[in-house]
N, C-alpha and C. Protein backbone atom coordinates (compact mmCIF):
# COMPACT_ATOMS: atom_id res chain seq x y z
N UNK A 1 -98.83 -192.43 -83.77
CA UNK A 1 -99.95 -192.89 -84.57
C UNK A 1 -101.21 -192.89 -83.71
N UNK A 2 -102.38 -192.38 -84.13
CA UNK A 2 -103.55 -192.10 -83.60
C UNK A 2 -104.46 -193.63 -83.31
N UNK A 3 -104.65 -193.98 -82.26
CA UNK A 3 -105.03 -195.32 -81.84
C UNK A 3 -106.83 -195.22 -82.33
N UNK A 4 -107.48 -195.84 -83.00
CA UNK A 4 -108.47 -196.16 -83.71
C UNK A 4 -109.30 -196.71 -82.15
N UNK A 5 -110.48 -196.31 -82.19
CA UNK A 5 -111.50 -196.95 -81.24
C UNK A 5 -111.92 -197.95 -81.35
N UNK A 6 -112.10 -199.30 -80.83
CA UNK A 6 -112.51 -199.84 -80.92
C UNK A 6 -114.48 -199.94 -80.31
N UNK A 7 -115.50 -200.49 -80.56
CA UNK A 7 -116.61 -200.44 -80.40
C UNK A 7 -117.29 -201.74 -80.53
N UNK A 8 -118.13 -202.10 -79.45
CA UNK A 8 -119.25 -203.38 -79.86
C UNK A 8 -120.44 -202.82 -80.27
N UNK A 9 -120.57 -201.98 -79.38
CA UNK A 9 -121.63 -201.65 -79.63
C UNK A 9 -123.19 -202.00 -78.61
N UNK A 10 -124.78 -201.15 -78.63
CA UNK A 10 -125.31 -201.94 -77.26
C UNK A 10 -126.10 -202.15 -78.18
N UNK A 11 -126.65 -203.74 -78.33
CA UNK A 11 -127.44 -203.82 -78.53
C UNK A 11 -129.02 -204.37 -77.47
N UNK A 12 -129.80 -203.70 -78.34
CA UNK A 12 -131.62 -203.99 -77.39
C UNK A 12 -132.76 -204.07 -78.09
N UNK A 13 -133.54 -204.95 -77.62
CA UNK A 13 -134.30 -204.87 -78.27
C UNK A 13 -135.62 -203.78 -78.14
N UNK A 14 -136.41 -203.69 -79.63
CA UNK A 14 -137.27 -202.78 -78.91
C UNK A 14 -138.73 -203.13 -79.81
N UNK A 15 -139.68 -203.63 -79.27
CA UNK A 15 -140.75 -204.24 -79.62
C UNK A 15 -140.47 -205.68 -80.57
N UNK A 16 -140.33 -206.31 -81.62
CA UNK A 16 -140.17 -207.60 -82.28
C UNK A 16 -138.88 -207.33 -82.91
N UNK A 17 -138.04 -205.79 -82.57
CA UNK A 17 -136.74 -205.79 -83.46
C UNK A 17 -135.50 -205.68 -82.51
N UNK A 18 -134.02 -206.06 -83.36
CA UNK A 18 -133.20 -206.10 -82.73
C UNK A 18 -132.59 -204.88 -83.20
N UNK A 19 -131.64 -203.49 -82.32
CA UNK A 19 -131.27 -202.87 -82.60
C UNK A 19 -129.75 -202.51 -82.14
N UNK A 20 -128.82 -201.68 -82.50
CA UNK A 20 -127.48 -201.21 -81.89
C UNK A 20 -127.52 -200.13 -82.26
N UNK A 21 -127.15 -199.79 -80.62
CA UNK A 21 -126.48 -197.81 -80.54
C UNK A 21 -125.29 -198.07 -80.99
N UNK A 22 -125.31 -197.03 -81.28
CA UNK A 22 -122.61 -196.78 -81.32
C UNK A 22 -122.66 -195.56 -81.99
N UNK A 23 -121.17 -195.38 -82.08
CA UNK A 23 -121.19 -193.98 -82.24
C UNK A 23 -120.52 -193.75 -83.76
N UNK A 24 -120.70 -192.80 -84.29
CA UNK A 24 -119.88 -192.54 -85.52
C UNK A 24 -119.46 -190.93 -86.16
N UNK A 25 -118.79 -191.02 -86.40
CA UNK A 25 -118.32 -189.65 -87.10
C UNK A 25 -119.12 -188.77 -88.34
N UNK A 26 -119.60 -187.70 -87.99
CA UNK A 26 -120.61 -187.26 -88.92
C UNK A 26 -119.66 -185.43 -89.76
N UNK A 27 -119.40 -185.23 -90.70
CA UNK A 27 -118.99 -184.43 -91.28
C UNK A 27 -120.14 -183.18 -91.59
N UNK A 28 -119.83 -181.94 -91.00
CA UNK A 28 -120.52 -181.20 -90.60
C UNK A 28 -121.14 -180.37 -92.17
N UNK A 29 -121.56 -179.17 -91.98
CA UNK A 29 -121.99 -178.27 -93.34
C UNK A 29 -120.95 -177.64 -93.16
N UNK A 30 -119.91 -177.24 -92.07
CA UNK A 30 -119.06 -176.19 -91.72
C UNK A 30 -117.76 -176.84 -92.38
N UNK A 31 -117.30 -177.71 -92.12
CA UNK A 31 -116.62 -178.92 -92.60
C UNK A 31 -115.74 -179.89 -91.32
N UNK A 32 -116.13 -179.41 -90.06
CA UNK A 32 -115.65 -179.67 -88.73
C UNK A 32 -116.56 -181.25 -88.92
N UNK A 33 -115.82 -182.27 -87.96
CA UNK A 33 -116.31 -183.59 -87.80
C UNK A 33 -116.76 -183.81 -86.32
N UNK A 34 -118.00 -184.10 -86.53
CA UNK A 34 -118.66 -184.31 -84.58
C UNK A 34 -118.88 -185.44 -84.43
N UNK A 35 -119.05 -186.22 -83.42
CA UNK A 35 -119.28 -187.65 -83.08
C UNK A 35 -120.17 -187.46 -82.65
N UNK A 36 -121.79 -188.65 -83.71
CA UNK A 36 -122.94 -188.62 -83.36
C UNK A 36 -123.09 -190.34 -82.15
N UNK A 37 -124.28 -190.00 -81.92
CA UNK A 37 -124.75 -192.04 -81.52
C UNK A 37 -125.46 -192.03 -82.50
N UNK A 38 -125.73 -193.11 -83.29
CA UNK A 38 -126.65 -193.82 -83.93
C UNK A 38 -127.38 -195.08 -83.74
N UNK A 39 -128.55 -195.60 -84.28
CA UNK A 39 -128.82 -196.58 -83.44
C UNK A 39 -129.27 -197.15 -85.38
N UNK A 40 -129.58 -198.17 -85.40
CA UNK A 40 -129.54 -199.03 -86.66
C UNK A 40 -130.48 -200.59 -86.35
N UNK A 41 -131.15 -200.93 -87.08
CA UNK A 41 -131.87 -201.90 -87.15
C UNK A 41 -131.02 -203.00 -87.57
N UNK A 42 -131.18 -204.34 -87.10
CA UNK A 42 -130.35 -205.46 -87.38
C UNK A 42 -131.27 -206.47 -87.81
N UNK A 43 -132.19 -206.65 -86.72
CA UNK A 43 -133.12 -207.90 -87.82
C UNK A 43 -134.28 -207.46 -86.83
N UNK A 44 -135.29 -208.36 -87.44
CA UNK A 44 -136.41 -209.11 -86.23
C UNK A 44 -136.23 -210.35 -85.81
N UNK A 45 -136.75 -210.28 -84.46
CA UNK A 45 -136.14 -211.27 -83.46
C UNK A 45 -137.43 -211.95 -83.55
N UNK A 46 -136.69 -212.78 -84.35
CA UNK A 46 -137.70 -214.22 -85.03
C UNK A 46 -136.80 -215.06 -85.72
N UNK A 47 -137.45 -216.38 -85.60
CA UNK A 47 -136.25 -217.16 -86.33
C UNK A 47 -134.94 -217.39 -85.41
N UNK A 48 -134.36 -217.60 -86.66
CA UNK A 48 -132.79 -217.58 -86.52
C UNK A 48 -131.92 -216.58 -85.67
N UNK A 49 -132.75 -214.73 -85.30
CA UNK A 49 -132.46 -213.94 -85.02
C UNK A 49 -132.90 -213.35 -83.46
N UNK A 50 -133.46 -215.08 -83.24
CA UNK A 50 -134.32 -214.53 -81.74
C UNK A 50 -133.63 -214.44 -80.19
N UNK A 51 -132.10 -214.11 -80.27
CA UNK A 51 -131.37 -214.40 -79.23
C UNK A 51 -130.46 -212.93 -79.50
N UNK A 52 -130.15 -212.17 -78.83
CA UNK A 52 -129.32 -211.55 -78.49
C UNK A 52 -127.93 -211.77 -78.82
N UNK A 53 -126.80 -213.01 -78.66
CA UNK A 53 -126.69 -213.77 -79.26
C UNK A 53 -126.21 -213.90 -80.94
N UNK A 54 -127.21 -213.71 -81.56
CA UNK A 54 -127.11 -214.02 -83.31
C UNK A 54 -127.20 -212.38 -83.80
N UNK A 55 -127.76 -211.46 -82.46
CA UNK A 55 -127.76 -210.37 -82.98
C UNK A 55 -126.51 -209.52 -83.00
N UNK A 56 -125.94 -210.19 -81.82
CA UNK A 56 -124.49 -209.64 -81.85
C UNK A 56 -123.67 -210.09 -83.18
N UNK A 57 -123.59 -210.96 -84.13
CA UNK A 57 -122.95 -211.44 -84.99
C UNK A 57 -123.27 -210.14 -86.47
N UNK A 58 -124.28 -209.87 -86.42
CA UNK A 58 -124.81 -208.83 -86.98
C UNK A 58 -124.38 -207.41 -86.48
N UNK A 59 -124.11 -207.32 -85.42
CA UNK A 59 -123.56 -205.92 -85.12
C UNK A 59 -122.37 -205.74 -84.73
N UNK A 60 -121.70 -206.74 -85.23
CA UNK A 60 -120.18 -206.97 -85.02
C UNK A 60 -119.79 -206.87 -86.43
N UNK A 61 -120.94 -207.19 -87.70
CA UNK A 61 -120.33 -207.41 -89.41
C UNK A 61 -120.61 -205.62 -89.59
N UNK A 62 -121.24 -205.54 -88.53
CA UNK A 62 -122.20 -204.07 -88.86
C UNK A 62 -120.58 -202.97 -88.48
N UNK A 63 -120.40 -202.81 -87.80
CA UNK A 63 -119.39 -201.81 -86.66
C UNK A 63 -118.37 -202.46 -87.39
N UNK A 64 -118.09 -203.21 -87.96
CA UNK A 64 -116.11 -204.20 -88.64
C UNK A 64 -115.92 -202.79 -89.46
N UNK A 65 -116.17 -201.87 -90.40
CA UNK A 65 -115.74 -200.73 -91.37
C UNK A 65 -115.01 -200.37 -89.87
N UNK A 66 -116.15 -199.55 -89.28
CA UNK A 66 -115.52 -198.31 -88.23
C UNK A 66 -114.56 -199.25 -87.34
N UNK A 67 -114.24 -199.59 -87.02
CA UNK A 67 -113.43 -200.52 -85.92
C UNK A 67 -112.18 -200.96 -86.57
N UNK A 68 -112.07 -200.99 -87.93
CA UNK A 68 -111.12 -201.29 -89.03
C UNK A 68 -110.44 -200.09 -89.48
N UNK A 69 -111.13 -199.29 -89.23
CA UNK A 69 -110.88 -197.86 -89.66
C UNK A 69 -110.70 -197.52 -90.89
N UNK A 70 -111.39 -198.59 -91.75
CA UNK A 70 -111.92 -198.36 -93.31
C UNK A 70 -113.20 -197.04 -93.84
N UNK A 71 -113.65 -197.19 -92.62
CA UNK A 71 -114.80 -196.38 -93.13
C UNK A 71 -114.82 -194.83 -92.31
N UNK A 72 -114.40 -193.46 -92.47
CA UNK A 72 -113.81 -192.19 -92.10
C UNK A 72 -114.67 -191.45 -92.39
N UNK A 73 -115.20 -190.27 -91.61
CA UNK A 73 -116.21 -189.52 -92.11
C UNK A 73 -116.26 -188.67 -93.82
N UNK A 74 -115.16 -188.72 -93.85
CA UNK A 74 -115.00 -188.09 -95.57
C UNK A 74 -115.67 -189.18 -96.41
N UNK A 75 -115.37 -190.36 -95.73
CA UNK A 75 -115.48 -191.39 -97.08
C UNK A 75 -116.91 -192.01 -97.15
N UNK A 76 -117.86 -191.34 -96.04
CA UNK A 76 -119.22 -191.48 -96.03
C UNK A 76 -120.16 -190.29 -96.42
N UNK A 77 -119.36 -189.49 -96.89
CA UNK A 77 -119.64 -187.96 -97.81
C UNK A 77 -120.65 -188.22 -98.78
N UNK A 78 -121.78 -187.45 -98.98
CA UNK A 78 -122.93 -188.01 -99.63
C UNK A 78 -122.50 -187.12 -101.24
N UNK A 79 -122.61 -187.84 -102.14
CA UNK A 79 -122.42 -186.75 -103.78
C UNK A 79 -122.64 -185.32 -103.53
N UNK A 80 -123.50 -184.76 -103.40
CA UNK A 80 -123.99 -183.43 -103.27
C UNK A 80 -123.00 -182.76 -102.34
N UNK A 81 -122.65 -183.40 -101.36
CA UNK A 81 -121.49 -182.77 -99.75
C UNK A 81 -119.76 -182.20 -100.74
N UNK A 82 -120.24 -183.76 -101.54
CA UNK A 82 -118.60 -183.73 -102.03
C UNK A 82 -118.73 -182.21 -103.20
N UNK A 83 -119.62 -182.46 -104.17
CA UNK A 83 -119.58 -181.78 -105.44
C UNK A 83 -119.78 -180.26 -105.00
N UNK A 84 -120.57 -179.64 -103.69
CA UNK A 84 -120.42 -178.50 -103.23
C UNK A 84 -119.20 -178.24 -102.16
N UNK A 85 -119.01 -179.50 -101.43
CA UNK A 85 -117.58 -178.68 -100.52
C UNK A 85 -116.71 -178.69 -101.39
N UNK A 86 -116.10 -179.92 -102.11
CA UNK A 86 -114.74 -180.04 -102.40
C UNK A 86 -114.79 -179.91 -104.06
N UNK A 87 -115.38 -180.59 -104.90
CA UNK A 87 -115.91 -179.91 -106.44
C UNK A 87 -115.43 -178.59 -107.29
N UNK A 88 -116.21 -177.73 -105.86
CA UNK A 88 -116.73 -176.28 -106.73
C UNK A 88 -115.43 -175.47 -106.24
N UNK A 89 -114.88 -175.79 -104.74
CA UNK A 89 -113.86 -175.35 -103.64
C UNK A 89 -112.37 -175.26 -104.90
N UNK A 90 -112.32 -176.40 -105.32
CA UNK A 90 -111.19 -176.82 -105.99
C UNK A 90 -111.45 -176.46 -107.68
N UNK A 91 -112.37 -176.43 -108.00
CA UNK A 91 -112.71 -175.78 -109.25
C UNK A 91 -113.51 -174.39 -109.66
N UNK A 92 -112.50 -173.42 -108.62
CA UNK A 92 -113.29 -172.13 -108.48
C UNK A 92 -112.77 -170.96 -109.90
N UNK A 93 -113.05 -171.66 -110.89
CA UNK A 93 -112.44 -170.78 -111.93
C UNK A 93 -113.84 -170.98 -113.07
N UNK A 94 -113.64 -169.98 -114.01
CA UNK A 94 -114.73 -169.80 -115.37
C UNK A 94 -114.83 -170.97 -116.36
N UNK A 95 -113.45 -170.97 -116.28
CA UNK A 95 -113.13 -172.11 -117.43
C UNK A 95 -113.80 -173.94 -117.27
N UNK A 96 -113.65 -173.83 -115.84
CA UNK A 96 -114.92 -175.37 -115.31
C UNK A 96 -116.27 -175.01 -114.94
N UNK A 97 -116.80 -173.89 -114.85
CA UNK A 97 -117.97 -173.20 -114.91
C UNK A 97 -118.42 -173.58 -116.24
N UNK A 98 -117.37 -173.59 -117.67
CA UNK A 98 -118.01 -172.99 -119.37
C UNK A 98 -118.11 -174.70 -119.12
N UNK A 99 -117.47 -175.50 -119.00
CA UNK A 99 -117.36 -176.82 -118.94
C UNK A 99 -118.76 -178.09 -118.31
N UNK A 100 -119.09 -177.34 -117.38
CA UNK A 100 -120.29 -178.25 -116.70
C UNK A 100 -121.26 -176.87 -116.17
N UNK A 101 -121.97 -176.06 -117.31
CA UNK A 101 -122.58 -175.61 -117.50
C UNK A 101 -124.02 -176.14 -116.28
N UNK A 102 -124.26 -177.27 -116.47
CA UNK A 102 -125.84 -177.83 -115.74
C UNK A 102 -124.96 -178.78 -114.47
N UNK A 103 -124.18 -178.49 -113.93
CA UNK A 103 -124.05 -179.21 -112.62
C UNK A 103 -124.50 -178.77 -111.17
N UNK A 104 -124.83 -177.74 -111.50
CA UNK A 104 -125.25 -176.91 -110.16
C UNK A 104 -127.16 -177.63 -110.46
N UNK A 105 -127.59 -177.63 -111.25
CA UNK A 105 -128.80 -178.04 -111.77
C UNK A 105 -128.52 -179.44 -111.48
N UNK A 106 -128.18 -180.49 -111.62
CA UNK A 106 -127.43 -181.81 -111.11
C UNK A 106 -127.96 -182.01 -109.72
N UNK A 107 -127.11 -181.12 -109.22
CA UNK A 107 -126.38 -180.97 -107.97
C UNK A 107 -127.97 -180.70 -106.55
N UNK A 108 -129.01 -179.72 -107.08
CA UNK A 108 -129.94 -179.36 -106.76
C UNK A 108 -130.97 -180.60 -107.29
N UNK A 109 -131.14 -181.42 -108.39
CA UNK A 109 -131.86 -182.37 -108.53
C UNK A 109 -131.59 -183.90 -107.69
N UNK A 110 -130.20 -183.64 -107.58
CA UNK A 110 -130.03 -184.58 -106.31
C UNK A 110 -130.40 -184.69 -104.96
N UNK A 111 -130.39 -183.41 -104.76
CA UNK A 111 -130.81 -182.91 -103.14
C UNK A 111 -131.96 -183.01 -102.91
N UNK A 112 -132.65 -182.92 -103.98
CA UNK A 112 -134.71 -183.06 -104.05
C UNK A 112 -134.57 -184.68 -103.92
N UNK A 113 -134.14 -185.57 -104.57
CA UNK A 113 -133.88 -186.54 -105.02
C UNK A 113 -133.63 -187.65 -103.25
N UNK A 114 -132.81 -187.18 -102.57
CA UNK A 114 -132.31 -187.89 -101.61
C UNK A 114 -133.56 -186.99 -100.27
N UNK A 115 -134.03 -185.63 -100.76
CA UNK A 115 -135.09 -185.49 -99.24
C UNK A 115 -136.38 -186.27 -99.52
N UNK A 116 -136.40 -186.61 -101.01
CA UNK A 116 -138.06 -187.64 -101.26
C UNK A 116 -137.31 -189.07 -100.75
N UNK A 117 -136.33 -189.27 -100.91
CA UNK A 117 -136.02 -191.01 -100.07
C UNK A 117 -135.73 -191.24 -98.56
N UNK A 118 -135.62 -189.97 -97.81
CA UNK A 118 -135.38 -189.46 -96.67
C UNK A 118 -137.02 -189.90 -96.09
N UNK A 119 -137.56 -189.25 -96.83
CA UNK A 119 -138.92 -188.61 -95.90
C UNK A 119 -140.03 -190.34 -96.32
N UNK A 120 -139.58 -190.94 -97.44
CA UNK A 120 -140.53 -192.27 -97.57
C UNK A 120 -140.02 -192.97 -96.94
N UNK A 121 -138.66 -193.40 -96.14
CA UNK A 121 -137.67 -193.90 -95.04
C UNK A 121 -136.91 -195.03 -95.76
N UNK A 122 -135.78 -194.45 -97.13
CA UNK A 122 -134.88 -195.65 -97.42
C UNK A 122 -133.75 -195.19 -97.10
């Protein structure tokens, strides 16, 4: 059985915010899986959040999926990844073509859809 990584993770701060690197599994266009770093915002270090400390409690609820091994690069597959790799892969016939006629149209209004929430930063 394949032993699961465990991770804390580093957290630092960087101007009034608290942040953590770590690493995670990113599912390619090819369909190969690479291990990125990521780094993620946790709070501002104010308040309740002004210790290193309270930030770790946050990047410990943060990293619990991957460390649990609940959360797998397939299962962070964005709609569009799934409905063109595995969708169209597995439904390569006419007869689900006559069926969802406008999903490729879907499929392309989504992708516009997620680079306008990309680029305003949600």
């Amino acid at each position: 059985m394949k032993r699961t990584r465990h991770q804390k993770g580093y957290i630092y701060k960087k101007g009034n915010l608290w942040l953590v690197r770590y690493y995670d599994y990113q599912v390619l266009p090819d369909g190969t899986i690479h291990r990125v770093q990521k780094a993620h915002k946790l709070a501002e270090a104010v308040g309740e959040y002004r210790s290193k400390k309270a930030a770790r409690v946050l990047a410990d609820e943060l990293l619990a999926p991957l460390n649990d091994g609940r959360a797998t690069p397939r299962s962070t597959m964005s709609l569009t990844q799934f409905i063109e790799g595995c969708y169209f892969a597995l439904r390569e016939n006419a007869q689900a073509h006559q069926h969802f006629p406008r999903l490729q149209e879907y499929v392309e209004s989504l992708s516009k859809t997620a680079r306008r929430h990309r680029a305003a930063g949600f």
